[in-house]
PDB file of N, CA and C in Angstrom:
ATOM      1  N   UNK A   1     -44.179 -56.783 100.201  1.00  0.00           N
ATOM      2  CA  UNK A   1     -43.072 -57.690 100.424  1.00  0.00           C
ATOM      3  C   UNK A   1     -42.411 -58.055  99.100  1.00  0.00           C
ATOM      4  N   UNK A   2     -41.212 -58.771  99.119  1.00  0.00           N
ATOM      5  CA  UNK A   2     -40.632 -58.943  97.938  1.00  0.00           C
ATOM      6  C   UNK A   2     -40.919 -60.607  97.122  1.00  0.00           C
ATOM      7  N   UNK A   3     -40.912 -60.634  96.328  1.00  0.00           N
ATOM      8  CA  UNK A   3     -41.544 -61.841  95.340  1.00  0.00           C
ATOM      9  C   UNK A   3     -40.341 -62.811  95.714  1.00  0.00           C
ATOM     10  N   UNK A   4     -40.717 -63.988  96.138  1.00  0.00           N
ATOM     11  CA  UNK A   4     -39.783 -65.052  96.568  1.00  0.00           C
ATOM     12  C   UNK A   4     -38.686 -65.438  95.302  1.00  0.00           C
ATOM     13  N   UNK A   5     -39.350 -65.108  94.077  1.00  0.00           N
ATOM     14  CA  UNK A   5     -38.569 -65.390  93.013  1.00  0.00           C
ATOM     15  C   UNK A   5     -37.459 -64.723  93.025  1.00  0.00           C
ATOM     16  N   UNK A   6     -37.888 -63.663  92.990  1.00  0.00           N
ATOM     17  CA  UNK A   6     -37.210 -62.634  92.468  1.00  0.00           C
ATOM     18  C   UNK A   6     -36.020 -62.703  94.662  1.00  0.00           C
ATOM     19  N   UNK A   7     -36.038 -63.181  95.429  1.00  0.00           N
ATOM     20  CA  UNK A   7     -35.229 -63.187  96.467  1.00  0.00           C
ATOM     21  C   UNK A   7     -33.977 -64.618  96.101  1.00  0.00           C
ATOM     22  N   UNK A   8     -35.165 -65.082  95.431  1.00  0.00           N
ATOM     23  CA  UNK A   8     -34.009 -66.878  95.322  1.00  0.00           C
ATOM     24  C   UNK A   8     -33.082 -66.377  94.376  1.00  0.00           C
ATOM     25  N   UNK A   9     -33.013 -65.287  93.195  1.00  0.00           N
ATOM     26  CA  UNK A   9     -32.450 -65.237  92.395  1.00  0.00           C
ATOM     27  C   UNK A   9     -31.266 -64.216  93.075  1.00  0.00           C
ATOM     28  N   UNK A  10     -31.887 -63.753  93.789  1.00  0.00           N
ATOM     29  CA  UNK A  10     -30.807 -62.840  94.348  1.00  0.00           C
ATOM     30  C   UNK A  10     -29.953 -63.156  95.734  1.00  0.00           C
ATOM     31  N   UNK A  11     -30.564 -64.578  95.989  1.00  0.00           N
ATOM     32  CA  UNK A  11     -29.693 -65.558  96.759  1.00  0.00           C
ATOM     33  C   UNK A  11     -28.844 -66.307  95.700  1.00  0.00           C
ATOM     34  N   UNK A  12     -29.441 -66.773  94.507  1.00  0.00           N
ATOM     35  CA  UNK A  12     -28.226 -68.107  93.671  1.00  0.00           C
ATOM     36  C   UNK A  12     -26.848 -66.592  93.505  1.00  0.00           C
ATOM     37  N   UNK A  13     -27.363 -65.446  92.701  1.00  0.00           N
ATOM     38  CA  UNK A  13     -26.329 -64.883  92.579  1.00  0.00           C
ATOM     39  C   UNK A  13     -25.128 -64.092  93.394  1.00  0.00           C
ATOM     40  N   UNK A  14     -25.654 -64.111  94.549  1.00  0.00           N
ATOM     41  CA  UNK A  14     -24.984 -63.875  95.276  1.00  0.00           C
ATOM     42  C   UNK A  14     -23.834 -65.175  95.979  1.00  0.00           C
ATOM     43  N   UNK A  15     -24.778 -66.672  96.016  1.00  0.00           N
ATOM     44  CA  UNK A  15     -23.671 -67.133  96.221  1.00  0.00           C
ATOM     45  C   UNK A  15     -23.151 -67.720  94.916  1.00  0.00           C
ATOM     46  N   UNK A  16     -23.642 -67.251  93.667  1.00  0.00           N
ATOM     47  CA  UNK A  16     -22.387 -67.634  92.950  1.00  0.00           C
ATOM     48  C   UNK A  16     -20.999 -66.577  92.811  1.00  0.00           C
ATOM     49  N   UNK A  17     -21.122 -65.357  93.312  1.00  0.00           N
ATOM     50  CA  UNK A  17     -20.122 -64.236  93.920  1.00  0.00           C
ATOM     51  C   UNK A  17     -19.371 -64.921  94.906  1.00  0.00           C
ATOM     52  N   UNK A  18     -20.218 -65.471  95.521  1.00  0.00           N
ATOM     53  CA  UNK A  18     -19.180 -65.767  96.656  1.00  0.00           C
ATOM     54  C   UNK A  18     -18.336 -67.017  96.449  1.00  0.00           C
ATOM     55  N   UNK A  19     -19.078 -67.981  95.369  1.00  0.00           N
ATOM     56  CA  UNK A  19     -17.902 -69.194  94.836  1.00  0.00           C
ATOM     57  C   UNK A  19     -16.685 -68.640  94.197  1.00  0.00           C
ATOM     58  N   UNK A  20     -16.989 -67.553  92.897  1.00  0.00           N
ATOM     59  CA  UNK A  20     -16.196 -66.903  92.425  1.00  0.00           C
ATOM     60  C   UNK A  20     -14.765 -66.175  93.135  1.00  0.00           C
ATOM     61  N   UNK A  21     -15.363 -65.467  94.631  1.00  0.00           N
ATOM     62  CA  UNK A  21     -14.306 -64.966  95.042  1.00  0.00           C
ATOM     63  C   UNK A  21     -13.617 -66.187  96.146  1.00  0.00           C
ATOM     64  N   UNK A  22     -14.158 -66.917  96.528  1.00  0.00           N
ATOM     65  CA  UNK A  22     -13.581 -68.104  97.011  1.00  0.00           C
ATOM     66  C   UNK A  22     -12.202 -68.610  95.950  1.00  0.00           C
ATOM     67  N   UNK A  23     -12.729 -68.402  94.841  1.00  0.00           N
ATOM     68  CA  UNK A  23     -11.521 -69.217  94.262  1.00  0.00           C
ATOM     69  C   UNK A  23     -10.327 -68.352  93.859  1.00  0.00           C
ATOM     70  N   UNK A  24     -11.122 -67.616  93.412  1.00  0.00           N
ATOM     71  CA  UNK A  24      -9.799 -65.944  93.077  1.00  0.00           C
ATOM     72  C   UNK A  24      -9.129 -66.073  94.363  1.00  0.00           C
ATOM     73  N   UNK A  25      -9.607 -65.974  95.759  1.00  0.00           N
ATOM     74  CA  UNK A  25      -8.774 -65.614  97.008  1.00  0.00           C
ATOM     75  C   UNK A  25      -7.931 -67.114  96.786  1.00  0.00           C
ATOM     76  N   UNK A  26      -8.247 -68.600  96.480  1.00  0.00           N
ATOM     77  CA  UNK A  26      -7.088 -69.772  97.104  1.00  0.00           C
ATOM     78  C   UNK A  26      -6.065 -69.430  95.680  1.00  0.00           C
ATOM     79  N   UNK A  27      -6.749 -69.142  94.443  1.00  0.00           N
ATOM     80  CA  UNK A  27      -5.681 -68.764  93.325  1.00  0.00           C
ATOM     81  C   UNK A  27      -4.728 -67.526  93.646  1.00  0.00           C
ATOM     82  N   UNK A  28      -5.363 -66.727  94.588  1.00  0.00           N
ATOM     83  CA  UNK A  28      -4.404 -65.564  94.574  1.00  0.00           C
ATOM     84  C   UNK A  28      -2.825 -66.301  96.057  1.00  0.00           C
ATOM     85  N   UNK A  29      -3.671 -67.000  97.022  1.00  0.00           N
ATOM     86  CA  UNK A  29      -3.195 -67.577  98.054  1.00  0.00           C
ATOM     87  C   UNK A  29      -2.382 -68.542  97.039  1.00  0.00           C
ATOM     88  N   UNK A  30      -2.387 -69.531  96.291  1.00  0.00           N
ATOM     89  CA  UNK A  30      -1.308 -70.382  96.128  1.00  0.00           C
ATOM     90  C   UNK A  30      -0.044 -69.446  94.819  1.00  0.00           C
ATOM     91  N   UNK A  31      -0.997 -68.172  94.545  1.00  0.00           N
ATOM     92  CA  UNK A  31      -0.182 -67.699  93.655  1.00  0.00           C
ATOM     93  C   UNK A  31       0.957 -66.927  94.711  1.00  0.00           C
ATOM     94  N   UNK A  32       1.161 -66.293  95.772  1.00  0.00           N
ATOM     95  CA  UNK A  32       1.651 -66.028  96.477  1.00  0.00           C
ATOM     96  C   UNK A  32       2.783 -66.575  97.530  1.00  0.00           C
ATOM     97  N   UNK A  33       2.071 -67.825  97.605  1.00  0.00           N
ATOM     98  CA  UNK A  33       2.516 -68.930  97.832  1.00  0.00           C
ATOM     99  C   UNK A  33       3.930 -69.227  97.437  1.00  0.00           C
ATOM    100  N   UNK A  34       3.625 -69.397  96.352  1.00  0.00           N
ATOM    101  CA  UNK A  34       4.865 -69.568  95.207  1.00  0.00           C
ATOM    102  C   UNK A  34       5.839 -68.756  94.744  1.00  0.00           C
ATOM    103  N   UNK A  35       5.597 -67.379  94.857  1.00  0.00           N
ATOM    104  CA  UNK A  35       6.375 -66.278  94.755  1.00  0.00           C
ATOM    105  C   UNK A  35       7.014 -66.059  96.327  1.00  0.00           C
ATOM    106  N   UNK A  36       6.316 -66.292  97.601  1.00  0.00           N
ATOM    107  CA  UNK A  36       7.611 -66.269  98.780  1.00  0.00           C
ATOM    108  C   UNK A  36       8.455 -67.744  98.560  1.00  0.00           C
ATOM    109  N   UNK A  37       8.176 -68.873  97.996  1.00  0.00           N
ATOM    110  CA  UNK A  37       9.002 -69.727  98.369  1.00  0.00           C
ATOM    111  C   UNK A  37      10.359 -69.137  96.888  1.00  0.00           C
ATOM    112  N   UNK A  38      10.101 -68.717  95.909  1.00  0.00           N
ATOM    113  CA  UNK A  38      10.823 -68.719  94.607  1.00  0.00           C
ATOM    114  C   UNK A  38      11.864 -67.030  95.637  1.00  0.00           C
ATOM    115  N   UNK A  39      10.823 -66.215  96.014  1.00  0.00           N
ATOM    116  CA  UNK A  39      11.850 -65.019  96.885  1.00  0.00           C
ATOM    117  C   UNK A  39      12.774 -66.049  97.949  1.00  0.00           C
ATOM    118  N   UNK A  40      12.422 -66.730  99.068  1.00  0.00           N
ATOM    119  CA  UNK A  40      13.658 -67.359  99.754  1.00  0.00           C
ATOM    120  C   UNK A  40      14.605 -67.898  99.273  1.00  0.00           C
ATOM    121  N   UNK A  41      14.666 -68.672  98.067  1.00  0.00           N
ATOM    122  CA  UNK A  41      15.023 -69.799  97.096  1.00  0.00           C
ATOM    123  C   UNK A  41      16.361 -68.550  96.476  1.00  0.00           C
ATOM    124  N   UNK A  42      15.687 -67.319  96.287  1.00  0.00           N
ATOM    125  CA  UNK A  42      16.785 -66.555  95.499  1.00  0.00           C
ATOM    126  C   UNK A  42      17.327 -65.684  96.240  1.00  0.00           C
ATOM    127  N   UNK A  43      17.381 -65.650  97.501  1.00  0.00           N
ATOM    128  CA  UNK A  43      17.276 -65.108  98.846  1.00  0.00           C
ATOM    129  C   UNK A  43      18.994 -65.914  99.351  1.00  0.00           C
ATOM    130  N   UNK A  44      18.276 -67.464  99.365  1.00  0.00           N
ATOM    131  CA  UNK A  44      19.794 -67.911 100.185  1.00  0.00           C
ATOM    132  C   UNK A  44      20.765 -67.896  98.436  1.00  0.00           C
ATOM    133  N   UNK A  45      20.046 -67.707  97.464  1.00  0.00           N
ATOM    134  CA  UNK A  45      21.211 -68.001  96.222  1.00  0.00           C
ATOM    135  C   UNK A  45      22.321 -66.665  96.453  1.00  0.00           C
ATOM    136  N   UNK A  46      21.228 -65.376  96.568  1.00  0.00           N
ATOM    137  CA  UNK A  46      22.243 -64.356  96.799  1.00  0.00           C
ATOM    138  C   UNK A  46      22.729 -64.600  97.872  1.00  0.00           C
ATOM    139  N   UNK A  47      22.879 -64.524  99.236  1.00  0.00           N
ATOM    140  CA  UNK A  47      23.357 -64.808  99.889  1.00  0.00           C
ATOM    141  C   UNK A  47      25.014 -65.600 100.180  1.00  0.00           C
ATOM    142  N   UNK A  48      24.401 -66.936  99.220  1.00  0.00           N
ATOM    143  CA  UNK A  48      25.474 -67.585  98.896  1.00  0.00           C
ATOM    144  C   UNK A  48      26.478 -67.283  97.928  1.00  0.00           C
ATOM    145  N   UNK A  49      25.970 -66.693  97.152  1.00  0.00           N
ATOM    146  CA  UNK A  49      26.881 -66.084  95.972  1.00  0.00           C
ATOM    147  C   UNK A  49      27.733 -64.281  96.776  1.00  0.00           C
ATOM    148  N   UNK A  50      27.042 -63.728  97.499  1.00  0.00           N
ATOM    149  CA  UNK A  50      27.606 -62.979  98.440  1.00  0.00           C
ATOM    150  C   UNK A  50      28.518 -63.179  99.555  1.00  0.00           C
ATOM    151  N   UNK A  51      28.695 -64.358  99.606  1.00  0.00           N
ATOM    152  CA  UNK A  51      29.258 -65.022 100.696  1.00  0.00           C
ATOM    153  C   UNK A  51      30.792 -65.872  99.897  1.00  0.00           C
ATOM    154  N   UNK A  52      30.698 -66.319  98.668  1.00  0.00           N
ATOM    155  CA  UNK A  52      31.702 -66.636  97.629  1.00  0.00           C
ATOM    156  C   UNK A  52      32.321 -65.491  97.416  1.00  0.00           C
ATOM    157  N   UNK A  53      31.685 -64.432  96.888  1.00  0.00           N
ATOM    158  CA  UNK A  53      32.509 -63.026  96.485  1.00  0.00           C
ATOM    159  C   UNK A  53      33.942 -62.995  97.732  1.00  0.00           C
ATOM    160  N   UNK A  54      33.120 -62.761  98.881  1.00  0.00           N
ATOM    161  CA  UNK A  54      33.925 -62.035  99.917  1.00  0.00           C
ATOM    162  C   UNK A  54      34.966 -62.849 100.170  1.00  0.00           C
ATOM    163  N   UNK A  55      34.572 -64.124  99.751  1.00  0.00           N
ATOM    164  CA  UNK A  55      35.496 -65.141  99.943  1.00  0.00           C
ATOM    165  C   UNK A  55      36.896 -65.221  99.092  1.00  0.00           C
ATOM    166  N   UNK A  56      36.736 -65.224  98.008  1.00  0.00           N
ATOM    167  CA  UNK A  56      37.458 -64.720  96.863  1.00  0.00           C
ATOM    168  C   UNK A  56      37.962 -63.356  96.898  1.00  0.00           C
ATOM    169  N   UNK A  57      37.393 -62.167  97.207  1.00  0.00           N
ATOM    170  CA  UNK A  57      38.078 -61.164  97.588  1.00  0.00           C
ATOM    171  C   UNK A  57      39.017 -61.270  98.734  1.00  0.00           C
ATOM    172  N   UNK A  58      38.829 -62.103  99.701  1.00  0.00           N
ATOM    173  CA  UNK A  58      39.788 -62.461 100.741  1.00  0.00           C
ATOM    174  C   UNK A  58      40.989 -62.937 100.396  1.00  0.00           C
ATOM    175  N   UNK A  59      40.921 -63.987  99.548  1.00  0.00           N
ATOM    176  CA  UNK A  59      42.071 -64.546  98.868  1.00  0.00           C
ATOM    177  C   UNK A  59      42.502 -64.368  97.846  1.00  0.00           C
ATOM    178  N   UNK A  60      43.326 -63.266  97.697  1.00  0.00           N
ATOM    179  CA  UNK A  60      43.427 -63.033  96.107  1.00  0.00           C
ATOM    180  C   UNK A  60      44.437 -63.517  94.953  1.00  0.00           C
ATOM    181  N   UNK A  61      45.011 -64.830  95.898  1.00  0.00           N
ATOM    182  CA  UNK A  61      46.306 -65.764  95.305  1.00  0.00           C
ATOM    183  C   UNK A  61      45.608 -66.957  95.283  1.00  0.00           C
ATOM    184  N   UNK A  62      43.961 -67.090  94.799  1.00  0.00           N
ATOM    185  CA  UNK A  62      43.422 -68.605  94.432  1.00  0.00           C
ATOM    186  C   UNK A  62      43.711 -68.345  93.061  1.00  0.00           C
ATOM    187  N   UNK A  63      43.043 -69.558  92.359  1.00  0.00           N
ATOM    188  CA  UNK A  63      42.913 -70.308  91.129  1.00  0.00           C
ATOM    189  C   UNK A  63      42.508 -69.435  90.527  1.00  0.00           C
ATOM    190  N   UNK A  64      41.242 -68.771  91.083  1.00  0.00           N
ATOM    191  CA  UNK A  64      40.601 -67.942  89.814  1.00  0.00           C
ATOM    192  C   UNK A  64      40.881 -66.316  89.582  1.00  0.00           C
ATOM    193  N   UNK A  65      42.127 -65.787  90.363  1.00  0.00           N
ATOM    194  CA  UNK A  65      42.325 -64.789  90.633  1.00  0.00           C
ATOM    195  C   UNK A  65      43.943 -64.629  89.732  1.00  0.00           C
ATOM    196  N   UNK A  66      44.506 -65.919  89.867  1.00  0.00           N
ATOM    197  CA  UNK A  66      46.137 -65.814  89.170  1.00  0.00           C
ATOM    198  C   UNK A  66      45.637 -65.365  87.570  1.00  0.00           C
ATOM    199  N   UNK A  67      46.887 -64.875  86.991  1.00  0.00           N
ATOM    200  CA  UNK A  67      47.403 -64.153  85.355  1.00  0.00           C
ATOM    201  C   UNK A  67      47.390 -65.147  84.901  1.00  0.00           C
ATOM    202  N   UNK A  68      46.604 -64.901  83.762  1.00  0.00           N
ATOM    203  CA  UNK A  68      47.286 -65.971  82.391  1.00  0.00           C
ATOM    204  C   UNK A  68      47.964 -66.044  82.096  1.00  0.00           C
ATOM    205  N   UNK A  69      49.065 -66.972  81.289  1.00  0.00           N
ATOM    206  CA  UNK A  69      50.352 -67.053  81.301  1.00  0.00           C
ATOM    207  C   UNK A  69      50.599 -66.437  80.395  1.00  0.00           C
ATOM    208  N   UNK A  70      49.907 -65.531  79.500  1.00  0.00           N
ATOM    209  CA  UNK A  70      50.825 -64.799  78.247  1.00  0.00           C
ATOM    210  C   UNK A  70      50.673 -63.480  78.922  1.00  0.00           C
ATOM    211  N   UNK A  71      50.638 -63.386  80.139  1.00  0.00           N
ATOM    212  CA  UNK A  71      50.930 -61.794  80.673  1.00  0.00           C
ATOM    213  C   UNK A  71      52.375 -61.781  80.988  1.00  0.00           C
TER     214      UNK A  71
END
């Protein structure tokens, strides 16, 4: 049979593996986290800035479209 010692040790290290990947997985989870909310965030920016373009291409007698006056 196997020496109780030598089983406890290979119980602590195992669950100290398993604390280890416990935390890697909520660090990898809030790291992820944060990268879909920063992707939506730049998601509606393009969007919105895609949505100005067309807008401005629609009208091409606004403010920011007229000649400078030394033309």
């Amino acid at each position: 049979m196997s020496d109780p010692d030598a089983l406890g040790a290979r119980i602590d290290a195992l669950e100290m593996r398993l604390t280890f990947q416990d935390e890697t997985i909520e660090t990898l989870n809030q790291t992820i986290t944060a990268q879909w909310k920063q992707i939506d965030a730049l998601t509606r920016q393009l969007a919105e800035l895609k949505e100005r373009l067309q807008h401005a291409e629609s009208n091409p007698g606004g403010p920011g479209n007229e000649r400078p006056p030394h033309y």
